[in-house]
PDB file of N, CA and C in Angstrom:
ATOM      1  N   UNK A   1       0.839  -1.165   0.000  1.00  0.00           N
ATOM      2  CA  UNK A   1       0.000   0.000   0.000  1.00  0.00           C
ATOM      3  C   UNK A   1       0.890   1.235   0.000  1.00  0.00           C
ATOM      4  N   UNK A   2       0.628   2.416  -0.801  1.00  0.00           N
ATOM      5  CA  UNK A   2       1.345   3.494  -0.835  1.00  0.00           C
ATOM      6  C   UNK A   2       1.053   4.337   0.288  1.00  0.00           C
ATOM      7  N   UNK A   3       2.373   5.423   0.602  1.00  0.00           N
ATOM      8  CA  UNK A   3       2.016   6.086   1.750  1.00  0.00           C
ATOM      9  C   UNK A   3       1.317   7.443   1.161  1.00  0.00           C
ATOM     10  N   UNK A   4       0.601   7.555   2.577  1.00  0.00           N
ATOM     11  CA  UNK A   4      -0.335   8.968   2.407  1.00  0.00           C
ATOM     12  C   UNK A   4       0.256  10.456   1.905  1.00  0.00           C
ATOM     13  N   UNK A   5       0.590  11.036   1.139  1.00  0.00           N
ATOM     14  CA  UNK A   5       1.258  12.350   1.121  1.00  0.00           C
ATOM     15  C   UNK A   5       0.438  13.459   1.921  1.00  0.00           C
ATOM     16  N   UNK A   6       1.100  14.166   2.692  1.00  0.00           N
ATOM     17  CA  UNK A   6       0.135  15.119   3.604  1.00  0.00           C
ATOM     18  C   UNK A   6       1.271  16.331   3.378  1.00  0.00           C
ATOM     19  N   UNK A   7       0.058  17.142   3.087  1.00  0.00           N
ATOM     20  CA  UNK A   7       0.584  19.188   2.779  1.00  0.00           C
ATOM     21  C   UNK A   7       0.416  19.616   3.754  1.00  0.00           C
ATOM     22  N   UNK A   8       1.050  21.002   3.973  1.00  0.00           N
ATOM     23  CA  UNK A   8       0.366  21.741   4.478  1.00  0.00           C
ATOM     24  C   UNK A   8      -0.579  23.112   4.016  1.00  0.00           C
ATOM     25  N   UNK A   9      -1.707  23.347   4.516  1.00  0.00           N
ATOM     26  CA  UNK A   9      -2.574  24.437   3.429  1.00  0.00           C
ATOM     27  C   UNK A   9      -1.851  25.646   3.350  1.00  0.00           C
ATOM     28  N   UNK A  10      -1.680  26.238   2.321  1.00  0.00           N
ATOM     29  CA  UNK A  10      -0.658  27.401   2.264  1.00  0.00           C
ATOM     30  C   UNK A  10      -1.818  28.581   3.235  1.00  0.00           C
ATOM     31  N   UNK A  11      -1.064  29.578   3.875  1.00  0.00           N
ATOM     32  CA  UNK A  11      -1.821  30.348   4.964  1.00  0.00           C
ATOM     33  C   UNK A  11      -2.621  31.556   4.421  1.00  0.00           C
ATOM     34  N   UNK A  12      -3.883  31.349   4.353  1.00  0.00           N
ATOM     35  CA  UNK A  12      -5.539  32.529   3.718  1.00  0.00           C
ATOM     36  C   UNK A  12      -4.483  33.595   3.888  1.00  0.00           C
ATOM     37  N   UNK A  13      -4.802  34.320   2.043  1.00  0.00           N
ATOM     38  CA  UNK A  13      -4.028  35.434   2.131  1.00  0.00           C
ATOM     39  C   UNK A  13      -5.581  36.597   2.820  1.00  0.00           C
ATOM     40  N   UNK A  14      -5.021  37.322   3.714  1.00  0.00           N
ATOM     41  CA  UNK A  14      -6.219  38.391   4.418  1.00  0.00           C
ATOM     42  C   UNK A  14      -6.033  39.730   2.938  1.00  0.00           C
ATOM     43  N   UNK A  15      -7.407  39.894   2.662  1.00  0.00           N
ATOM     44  CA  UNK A  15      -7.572  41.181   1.793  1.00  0.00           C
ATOM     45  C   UNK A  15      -7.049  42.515   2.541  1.00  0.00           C
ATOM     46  N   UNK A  16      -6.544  43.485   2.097  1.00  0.00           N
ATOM     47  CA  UNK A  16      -5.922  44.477   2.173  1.00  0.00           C
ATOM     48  C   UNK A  16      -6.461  45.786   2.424  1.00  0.00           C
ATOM     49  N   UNK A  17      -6.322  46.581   3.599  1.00  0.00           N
ATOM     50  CA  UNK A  17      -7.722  47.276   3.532  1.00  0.00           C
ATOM     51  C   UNK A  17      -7.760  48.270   3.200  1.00  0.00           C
ATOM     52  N   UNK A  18      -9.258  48.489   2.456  1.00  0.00           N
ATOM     53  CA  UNK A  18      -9.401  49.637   1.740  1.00  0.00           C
ATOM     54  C   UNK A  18      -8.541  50.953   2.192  1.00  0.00           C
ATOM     55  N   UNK A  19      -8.632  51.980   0.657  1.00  0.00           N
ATOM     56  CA  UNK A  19      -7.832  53.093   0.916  1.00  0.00           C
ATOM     57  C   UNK A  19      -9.073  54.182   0.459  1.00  0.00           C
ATOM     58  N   UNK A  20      -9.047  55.195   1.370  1.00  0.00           N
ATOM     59  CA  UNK A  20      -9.756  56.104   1.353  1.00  0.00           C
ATOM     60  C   UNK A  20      -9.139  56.855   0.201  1.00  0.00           C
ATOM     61  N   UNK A  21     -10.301  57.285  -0.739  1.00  0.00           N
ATOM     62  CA  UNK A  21      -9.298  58.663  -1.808  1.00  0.00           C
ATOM     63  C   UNK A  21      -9.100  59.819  -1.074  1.00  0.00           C
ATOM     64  N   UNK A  22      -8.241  60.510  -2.069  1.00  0.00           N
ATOM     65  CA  UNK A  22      -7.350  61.639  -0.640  1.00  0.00           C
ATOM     66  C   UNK A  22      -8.475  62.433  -1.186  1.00  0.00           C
ATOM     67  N   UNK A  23      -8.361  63.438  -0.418  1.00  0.00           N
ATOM     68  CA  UNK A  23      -9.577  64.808  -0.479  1.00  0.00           C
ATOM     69  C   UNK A  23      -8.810  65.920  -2.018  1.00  0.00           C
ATOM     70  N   UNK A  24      -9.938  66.323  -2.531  1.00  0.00           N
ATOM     71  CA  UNK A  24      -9.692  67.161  -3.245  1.00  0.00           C
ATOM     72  C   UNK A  24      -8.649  68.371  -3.127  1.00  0.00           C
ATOM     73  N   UNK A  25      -8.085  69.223  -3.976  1.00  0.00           N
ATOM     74  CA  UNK A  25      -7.238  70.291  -2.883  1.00  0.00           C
ATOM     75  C   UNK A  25      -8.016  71.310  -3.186  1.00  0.00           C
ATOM     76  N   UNK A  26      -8.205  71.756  -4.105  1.00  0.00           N
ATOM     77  CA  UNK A  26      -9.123  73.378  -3.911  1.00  0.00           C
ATOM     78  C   UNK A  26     -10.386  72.991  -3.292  1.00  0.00           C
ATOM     79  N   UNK A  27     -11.128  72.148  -3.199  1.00  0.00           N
ATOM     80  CA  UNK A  27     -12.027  72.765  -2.834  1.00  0.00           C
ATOM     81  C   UNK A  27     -12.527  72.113  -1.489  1.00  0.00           C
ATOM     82  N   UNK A  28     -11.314  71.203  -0.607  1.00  0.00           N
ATOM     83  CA  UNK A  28     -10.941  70.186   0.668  1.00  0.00           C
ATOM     84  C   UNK A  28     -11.833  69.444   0.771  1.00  0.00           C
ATOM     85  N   UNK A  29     -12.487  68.917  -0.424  1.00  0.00           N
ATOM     86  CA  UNK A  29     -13.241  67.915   0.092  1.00  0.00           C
ATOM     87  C   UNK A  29     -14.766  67.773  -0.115  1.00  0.00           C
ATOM     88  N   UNK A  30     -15.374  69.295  -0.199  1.00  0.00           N
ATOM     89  CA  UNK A  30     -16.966  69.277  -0.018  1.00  0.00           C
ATOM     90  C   UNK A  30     -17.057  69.482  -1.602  1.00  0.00           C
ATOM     91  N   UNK A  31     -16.348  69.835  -3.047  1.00  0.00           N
ATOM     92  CA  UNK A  31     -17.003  69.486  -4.148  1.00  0.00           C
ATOM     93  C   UNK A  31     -17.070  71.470  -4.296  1.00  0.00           C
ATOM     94  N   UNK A  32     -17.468  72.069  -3.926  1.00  0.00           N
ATOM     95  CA  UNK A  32     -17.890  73.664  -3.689  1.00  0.00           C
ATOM     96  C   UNK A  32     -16.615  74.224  -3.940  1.00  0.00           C
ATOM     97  N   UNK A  33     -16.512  75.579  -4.093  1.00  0.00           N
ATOM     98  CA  UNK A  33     -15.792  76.591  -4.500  1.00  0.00           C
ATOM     99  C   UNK A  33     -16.447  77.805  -3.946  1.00  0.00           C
ATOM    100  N   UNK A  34     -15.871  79.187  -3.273  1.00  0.00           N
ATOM    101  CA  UNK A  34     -16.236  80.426  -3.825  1.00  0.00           C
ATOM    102  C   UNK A  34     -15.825  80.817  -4.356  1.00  0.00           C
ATOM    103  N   UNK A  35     -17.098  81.505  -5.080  1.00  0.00           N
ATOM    104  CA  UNK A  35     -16.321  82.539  -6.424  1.00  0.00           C
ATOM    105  C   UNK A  35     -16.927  83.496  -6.065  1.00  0.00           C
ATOM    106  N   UNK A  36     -15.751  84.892  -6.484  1.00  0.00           N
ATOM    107  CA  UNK A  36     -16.378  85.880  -5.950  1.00  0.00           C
ATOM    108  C   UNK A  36     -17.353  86.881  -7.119  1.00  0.00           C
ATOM    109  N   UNK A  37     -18.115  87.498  -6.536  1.00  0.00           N
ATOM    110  CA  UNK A  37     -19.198  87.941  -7.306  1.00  0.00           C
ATOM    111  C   UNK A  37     -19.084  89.811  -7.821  1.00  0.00           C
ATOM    112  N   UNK A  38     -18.676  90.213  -8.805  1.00  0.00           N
ATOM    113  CA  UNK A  38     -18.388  91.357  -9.473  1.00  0.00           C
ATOM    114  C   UNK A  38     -19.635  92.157  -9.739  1.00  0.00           C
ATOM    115  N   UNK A  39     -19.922  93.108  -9.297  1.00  0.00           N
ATOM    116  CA  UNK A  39     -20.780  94.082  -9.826  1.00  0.00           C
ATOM    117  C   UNK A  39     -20.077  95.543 -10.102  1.00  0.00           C
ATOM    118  N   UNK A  40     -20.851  95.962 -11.121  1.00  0.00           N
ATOM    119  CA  UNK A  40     -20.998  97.482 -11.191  1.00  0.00           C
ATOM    120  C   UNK A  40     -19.861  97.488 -12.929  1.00  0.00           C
ATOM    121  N   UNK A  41     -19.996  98.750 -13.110  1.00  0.00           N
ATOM    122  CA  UNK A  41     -18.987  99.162 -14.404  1.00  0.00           C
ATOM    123  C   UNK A  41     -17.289  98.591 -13.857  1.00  0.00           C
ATOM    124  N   UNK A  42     -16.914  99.066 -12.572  1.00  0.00           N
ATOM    125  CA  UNK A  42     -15.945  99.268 -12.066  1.00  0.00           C
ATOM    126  C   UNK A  42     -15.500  97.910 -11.898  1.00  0.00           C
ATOM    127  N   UNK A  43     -16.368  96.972 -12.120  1.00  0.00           N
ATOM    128  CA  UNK A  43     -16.223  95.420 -11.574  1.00  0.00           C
ATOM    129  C   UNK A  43     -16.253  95.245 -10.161  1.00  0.00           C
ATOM    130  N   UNK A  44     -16.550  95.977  -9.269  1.00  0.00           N
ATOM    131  CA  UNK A  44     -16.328  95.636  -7.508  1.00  0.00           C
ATOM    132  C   UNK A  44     -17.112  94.593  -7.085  1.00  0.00           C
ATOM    133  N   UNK A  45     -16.151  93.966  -6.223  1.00  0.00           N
ATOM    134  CA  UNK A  45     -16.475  92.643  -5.740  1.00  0.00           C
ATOM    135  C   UNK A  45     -17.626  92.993  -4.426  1.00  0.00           C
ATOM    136  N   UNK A  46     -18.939  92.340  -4.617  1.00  0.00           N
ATOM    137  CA  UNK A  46     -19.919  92.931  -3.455  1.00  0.00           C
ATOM    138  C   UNK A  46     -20.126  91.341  -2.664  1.00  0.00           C
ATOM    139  N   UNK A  47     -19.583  90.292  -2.833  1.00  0.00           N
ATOM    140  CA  UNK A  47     -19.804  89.022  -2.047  1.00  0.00           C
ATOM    141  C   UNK A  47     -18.817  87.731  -3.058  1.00  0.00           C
ATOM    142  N   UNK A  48     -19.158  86.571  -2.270  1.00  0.00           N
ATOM    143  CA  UNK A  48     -19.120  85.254  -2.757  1.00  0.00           C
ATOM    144  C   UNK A  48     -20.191  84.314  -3.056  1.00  0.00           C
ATOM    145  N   UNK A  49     -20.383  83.444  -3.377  1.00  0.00           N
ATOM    146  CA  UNK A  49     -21.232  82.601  -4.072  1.00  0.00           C
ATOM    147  C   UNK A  49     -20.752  81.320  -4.341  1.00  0.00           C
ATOM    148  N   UNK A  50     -21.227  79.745  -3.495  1.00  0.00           N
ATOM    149  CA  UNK A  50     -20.657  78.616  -4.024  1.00  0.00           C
ATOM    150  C   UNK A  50     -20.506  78.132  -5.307  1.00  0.00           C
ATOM    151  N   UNK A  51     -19.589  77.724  -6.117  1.00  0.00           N
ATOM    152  CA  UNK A  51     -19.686  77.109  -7.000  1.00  0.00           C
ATOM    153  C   UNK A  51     -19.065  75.436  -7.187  1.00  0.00           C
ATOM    154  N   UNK A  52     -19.496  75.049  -8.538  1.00  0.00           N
ATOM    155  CA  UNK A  52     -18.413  73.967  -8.552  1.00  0.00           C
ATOM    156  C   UNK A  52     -17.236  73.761  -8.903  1.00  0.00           C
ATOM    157  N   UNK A  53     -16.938  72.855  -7.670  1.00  0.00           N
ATOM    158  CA  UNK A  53     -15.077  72.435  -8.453  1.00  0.00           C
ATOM    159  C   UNK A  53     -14.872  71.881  -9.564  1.00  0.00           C
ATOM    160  N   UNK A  54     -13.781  72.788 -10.663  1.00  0.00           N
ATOM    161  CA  UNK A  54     -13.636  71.941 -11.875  1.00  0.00           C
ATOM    162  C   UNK A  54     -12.583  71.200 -11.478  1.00  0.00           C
ATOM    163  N   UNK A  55     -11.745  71.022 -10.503  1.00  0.00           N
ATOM    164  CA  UNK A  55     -11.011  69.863 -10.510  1.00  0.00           C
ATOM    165  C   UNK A  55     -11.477  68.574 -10.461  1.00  0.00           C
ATOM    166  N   UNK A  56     -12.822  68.945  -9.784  1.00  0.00           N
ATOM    167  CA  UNK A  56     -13.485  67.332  -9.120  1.00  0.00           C
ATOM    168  C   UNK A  56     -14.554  66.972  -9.677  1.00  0.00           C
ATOM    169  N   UNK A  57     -14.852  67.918 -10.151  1.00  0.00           N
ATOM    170  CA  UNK A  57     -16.374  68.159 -10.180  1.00  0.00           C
ATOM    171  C   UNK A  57     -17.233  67.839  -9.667  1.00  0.00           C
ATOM    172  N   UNK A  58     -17.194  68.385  -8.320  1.00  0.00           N
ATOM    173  CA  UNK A  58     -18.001  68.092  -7.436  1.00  0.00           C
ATOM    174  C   UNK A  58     -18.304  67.093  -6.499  1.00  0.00           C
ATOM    175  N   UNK A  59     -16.925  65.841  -7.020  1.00  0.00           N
ATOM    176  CA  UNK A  59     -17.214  64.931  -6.350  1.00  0.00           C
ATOM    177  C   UNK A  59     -16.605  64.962  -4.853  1.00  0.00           C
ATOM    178  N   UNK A  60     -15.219  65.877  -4.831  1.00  0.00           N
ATOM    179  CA  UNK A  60     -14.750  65.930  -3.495  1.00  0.00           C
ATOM    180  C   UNK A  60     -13.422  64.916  -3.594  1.00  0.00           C
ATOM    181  N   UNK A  61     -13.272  64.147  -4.471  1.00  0.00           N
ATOM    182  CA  UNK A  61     -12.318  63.141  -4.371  1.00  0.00           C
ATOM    183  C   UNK A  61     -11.114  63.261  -5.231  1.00  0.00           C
ATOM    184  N   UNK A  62      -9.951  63.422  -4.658  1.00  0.00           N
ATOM    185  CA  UNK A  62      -8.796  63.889  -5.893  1.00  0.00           C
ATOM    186  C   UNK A  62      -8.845  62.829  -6.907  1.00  0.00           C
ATOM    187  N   UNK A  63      -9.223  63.426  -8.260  1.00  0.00           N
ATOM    188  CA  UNK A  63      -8.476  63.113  -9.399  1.00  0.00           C
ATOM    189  C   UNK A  63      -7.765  62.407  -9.723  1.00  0.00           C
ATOM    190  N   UNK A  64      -7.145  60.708 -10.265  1.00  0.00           N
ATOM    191  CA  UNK A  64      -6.364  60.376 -10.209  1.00  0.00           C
ATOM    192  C   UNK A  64      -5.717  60.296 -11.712  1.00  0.00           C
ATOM    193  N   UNK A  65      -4.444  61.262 -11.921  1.00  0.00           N
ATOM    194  CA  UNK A  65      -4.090  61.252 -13.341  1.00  0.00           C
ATOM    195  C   UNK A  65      -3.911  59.693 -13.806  1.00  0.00           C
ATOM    196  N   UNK A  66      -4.309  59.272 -15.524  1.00  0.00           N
ATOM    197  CA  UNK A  66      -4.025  58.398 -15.872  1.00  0.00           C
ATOM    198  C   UNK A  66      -5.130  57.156 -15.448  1.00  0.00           C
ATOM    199  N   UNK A  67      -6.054  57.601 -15.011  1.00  0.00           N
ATOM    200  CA  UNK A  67      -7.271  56.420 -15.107  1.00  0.00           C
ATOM    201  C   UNK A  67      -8.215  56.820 -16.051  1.00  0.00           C
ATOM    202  N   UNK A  68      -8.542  57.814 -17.275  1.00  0.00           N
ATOM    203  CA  UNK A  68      -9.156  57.778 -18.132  1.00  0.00           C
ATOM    204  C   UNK A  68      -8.327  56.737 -19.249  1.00  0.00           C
ATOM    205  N   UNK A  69      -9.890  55.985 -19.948  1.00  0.00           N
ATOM    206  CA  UNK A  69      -9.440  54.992 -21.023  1.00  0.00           C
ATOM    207  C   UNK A  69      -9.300  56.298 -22.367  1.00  0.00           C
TER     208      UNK A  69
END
């Protein structure tokens, strides 16, 4: 009778844990911008006003160069 060959189970690789995306930089995170708001001939600035981030657009999450197909 042949002998039994016995392994040992190679050791469960554990998944790796998630990575948070880093925060946007202009606009830290919330997607928003102010922009400031111009009136008159003279152009004078009379306030701000949220807008959106074109870095993120809005999503809040930096950009990562080189993941468009």
């Amino acid at each position: 009778m042949a002998t039994k060959r016995t392994t040992t189970k190679p050791p469960t690789a554990t998944a790796p844990a998630p990575v948070e995306p880093a925060t946007c930089q202009p606009c830290g995170g919330t997607g928003n911008v102010a922009i400031t708001v111009r009136v008159g001939r003279k152009r004078r600035s009379v306030g701000q006003q949220d807008g959106l981030c074109l870095n993120c657009l809005g999503e809040g999450t930096d950009p990562s160069p080189g993941t468009d197909a």
